[in-house]
C-alpha atoms as a PDB file:
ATOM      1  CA  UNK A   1       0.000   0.000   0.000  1.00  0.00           C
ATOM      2  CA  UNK A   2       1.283   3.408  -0.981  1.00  0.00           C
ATOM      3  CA  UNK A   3       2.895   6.001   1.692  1.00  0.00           C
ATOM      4  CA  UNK A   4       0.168   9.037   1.527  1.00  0.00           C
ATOM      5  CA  UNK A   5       1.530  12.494   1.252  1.00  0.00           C
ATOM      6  CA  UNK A   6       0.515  15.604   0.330  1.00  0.00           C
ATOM      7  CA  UNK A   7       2.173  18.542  -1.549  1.00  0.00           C
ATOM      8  CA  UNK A   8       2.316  21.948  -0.416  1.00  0.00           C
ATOM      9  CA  UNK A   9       3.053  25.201  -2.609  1.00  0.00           C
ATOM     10  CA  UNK A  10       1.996  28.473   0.130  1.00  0.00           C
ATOM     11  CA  UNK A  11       2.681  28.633   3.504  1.00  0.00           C
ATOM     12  CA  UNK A  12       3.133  24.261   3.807  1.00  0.00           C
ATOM     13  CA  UNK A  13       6.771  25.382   2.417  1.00  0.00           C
ATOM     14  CA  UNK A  14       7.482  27.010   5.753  1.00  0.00           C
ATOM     15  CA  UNK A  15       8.405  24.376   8.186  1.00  0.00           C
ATOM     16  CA  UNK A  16       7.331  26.835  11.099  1.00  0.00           C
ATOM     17  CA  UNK A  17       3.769  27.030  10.180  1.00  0.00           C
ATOM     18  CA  UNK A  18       3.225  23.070  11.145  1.00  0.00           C
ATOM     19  CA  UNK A  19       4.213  19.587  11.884  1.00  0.00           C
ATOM     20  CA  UNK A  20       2.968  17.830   9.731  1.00  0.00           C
ATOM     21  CA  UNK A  21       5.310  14.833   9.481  1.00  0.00           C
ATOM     22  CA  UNK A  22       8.335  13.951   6.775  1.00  0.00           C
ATOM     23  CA  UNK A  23       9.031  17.460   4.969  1.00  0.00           C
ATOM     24  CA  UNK A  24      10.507  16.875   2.026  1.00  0.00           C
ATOM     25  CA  UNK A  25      11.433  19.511  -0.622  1.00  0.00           C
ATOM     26  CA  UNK A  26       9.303  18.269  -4.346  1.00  0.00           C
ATOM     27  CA  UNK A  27       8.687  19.517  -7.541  1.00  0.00           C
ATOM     28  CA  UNK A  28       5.094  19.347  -9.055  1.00  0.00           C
ATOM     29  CA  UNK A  29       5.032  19.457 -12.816  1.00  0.00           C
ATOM     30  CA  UNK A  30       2.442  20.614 -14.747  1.00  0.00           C
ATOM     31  CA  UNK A  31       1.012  23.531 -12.533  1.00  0.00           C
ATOM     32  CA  UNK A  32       1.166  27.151 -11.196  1.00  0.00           C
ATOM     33  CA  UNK A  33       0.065  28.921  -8.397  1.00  0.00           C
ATOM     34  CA  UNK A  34      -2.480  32.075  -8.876  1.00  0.00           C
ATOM     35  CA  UNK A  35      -3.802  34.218  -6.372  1.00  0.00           C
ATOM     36  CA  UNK A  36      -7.319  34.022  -6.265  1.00  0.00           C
ATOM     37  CA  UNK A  37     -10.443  34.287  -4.066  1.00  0.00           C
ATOM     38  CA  UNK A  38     -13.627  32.269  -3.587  1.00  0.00           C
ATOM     39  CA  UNK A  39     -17.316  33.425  -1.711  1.00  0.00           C
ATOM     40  CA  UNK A  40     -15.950  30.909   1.167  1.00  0.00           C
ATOM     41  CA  UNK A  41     -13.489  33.916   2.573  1.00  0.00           C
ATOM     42  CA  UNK A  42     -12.776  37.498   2.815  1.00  0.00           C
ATOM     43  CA  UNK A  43      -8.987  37.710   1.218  1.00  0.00           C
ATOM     44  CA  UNK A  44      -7.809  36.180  -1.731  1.00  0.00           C
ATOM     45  CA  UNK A  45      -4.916  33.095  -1.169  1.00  0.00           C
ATOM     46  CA  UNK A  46      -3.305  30.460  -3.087  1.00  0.00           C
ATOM     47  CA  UNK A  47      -4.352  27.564  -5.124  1.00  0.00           C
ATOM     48  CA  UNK A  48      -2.673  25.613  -7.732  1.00  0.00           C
ATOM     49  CA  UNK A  49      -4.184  25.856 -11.475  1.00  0.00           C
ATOM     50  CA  UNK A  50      -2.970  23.512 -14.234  1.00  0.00           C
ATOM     51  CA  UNK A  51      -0.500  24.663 -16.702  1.00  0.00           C
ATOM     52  CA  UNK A  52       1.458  22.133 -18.902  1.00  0.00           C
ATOM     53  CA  UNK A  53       4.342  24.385 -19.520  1.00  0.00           C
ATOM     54  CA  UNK A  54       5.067  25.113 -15.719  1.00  0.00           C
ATOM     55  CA  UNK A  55       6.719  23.542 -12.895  1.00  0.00           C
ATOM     56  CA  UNK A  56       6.417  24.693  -8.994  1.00  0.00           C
ATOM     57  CA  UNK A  57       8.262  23.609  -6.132  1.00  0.00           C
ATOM     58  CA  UNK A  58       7.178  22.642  -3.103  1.00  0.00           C
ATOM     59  CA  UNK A  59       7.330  20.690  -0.084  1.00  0.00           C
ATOM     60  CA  UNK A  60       5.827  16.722   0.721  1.00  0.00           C
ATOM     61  CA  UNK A  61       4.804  15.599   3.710  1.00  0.00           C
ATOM     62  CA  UNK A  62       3.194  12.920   5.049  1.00  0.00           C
ATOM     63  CA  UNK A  63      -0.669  12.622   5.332  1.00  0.00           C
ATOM     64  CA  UNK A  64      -0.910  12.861   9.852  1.00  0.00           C
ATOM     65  CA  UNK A  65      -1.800   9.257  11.156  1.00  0.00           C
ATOM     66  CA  UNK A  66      -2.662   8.419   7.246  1.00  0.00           C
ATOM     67  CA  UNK A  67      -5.988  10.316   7.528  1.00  0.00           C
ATOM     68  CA  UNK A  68      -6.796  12.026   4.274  1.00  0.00           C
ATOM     69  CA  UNK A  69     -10.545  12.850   6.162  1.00  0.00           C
ATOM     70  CA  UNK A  70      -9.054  14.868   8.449  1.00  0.00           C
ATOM     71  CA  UNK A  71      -6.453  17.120   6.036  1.00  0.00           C
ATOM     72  CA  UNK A  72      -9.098  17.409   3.880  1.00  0.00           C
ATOM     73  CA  UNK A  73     -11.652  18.936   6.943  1.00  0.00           C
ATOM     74  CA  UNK A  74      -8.784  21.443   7.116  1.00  0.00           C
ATOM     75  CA  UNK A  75      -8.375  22.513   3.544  1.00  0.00           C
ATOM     76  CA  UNK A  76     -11.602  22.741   2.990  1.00  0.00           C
ATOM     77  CA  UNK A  77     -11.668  25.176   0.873  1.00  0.00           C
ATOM     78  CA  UNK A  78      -9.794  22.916  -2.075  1.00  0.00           C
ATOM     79  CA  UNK A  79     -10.552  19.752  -3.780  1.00  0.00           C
ATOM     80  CA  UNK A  80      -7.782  16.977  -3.686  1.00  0.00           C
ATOM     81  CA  UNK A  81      -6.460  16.239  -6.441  1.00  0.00           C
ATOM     82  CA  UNK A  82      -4.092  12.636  -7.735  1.00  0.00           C
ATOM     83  CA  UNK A  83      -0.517  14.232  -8.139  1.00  0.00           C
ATOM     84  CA  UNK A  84       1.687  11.385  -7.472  1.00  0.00           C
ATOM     85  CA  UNK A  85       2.797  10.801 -11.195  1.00  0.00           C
ATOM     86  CA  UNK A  86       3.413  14.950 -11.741  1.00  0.00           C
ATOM     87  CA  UNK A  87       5.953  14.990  -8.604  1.00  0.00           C
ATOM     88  CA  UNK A  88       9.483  14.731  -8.490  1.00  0.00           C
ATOM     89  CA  UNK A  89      10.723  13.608  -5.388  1.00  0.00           C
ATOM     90  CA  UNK A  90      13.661  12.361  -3.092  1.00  0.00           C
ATOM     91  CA  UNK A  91      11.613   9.467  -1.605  1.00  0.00           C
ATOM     92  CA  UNK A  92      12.602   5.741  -2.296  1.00  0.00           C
ATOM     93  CA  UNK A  93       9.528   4.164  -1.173  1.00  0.00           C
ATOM     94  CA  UNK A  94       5.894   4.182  -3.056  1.00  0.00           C
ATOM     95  CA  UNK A  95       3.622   6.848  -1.838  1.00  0.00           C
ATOM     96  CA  UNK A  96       0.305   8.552  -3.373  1.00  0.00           C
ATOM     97  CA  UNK A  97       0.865  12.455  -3.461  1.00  0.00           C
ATOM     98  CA  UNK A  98      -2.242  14.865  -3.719  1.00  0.00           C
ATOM     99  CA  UNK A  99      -1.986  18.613  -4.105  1.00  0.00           C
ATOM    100  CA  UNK A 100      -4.923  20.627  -2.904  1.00  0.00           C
ATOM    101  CA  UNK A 101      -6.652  22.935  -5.568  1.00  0.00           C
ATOM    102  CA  UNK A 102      -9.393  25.478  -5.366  1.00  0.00           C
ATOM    103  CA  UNK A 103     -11.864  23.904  -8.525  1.00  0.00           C
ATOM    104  CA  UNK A 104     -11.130  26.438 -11.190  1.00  0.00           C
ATOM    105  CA  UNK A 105     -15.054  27.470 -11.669  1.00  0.00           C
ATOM    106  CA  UNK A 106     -15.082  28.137  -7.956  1.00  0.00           C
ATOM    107  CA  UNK A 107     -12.501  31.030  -7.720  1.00  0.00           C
ATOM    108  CA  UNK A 108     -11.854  34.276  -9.296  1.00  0.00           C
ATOM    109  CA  UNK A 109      -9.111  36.962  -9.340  1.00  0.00           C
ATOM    110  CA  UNK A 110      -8.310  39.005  -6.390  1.00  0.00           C
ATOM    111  CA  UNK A 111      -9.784  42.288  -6.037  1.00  0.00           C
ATOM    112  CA  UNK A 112     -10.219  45.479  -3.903  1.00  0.00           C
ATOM    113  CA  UNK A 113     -12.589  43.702  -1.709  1.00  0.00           C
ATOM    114  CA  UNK A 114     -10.568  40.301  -1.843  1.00  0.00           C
ATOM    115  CA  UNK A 115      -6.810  41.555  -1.467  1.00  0.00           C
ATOM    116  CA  UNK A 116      -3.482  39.514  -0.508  1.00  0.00           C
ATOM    117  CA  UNK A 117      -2.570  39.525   2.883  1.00  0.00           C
ATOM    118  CA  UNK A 118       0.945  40.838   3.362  1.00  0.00           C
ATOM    119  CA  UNK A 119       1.139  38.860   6.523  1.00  0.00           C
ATOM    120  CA  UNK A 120       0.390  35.730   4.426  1.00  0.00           C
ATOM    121  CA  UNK A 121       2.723  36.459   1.688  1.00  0.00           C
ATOM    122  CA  UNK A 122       5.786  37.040   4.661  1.00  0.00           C
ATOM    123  CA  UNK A 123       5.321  33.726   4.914  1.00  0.00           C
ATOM    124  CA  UNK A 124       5.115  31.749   2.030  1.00  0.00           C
ATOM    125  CA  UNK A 125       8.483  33.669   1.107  1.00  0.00           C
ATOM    126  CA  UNK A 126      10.052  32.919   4.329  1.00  0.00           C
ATOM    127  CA  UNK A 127       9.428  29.660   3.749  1.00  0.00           C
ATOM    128  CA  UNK A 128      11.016  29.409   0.382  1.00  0.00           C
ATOM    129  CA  UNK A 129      13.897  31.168   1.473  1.00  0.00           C
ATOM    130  CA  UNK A 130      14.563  29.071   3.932  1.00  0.00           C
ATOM    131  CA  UNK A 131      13.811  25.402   1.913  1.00  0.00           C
ATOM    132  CA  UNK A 132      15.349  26.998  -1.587  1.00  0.00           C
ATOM    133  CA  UNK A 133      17.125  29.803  -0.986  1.00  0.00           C
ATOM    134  CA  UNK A 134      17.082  33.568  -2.904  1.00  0.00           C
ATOM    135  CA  UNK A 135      16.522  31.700  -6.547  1.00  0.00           C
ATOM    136  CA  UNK A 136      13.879  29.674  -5.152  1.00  0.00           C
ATOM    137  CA  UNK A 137      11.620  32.331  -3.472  1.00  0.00           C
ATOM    138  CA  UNK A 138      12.330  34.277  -6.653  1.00  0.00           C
ATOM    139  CA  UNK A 139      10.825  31.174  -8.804  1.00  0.00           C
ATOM    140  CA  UNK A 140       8.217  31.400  -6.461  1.00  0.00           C
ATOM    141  CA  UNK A 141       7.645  35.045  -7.585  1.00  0.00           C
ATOM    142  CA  UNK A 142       7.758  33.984 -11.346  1.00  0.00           C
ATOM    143  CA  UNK A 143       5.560  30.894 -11.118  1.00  0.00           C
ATOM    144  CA  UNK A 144       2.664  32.533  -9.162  1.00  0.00           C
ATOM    145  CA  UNK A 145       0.008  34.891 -11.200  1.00  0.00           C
ATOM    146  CA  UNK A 146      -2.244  37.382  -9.697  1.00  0.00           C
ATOM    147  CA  UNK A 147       0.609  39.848  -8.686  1.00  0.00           C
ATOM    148  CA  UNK A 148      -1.332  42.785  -9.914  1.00  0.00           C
ATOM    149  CA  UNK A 149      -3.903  42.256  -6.994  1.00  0.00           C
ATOM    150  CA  UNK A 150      -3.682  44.341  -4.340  1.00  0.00           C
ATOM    151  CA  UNK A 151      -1.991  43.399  -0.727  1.00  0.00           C
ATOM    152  CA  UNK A 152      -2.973  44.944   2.013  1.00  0.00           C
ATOM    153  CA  UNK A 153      -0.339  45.749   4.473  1.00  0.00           C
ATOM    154  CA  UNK A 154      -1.091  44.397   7.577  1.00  0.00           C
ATOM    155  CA  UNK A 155       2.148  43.142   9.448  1.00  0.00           C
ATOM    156  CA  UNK A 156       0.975  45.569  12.350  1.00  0.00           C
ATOM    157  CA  UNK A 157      -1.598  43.664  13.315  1.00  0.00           C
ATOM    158  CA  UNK A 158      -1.828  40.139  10.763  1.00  0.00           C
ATOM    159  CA  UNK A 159      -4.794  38.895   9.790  1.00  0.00           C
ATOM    160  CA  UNK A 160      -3.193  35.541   8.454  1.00  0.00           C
ATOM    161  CA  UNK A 161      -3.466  32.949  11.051  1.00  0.00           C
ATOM    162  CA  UNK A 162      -0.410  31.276  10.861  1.00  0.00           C
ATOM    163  CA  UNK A 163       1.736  34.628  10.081  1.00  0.00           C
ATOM    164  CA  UNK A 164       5.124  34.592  11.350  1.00  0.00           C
ATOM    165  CA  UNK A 165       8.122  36.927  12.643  1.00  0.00           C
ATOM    166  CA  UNK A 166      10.359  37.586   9.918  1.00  0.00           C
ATOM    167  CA  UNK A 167      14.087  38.242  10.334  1.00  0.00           C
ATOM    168  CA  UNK A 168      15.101  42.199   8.653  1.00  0.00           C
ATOM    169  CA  UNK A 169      16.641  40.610   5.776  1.00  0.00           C
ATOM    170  CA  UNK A 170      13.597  38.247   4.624  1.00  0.00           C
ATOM    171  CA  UNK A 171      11.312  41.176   5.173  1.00  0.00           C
ATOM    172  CA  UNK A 172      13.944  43.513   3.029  1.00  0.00           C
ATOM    173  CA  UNK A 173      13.840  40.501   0.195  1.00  0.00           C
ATOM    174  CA  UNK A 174       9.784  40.677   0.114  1.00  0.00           C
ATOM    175  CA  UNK A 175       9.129  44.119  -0.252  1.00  0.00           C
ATOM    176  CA  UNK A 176      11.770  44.259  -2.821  1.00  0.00           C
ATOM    177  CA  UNK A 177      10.431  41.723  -4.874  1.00  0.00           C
ATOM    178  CA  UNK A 178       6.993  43.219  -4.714  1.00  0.00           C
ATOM    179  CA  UNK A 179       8.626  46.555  -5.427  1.00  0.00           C
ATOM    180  CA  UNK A 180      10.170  45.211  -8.692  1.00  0.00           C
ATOM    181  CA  UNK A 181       6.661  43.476  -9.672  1.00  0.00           C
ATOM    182  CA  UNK A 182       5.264  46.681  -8.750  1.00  0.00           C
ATOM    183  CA  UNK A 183       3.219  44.925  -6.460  1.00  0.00           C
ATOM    184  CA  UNK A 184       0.102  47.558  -5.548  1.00  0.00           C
ATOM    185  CA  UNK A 185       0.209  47.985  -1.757  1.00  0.00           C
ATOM    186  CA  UNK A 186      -2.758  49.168   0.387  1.00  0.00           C
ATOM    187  CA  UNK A 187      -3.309  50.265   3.864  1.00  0.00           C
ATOM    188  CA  UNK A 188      -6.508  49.250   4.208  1.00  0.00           C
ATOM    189  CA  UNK A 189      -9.521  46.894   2.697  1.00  0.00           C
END
């Protein structure tokens, strides 16, 4: 019987956000991510949206006590999807690897009234610094759409759950690469 994992592409990349067991740094072929939003919450986030010619990275891990149920009560918001045959990994055993994704006639683009958290974005680039370094959080940055969406700035008080405390130099690296995307900030939604 195959190992069950999951692969994450957002905040899953930083270790410091959860425990879920076996991180494992993976590369899922065949998709993007895009900042979108759906009716089910008030600021747009992540999901993954096929695209033949791309290729994200990510992180594996494995499925908690082998209970797809239960991670699936906590993404809610996503369908799971097969992956295992679209991920390049370092694992020797067999496993089954599904990525969550938001069904693409569920979500639509970001907007004024559904903006990107900059408390949410700290931490999906922390986490890619950390797990690929610079080049990684910049392919990060290249492999996501949606950047013209606006991001509210709200590290002084973060609405994102699992936000986290960035060090000065990952929180100099974010705002520059929104500043050369000409990312659109906003004080308020």
């Amino acid at each position: 019987m195959a190992d069950p994992y999951f692969f994450g592409y957002g905040s899953l990349v930083n270790l410091s956000t959860h425990d879920f067991p076996d991180p494992r740094p993976a590369r899922l072929k065949g998709w993007r991510r895009a900042w979108r939003h759906t009716d089910l919450r008030p600021v747009a986030f992540l999901t993954a949206v096929p695209d033949a010619g791309s290729e994200i990275e990510g992180m594996i891990a494995h499925v908690p006590k082998n209970d797809w149920a239960a991670l699936d009560e906590r993404e809610w918001a996503y369908d799971r999807v097969p992956a295992t045959q679209s991920i390049s990994h370092p694992l020797k055993h067999e496993v089954e690897i599904a990525v969550y994704a938001v069904p693409h006639d569920k979500h639509n683009a970001p907007s004024n009234h559904h903006p990107l958290l900059l408390s949410y974005i700290d931490v999906v680039v922390q986490g890619y610094l950390r797990a690929f370094g610079e080049k990684g959080a910049d392919r990060f940055f290249e492999t996501t759409d949606g950047w013209d969406a606006p991001i509210l700035n709200d590290r002084a008080e973060p609405r994102y759950p699992r936000h986290q405390q960035l060090k000065p130099t990952e929180t100099e690296f974010v705002d520059d690469r929104l500043n050369r995307i000409a990312a659109r900030i906003v004080q308020t939604a």
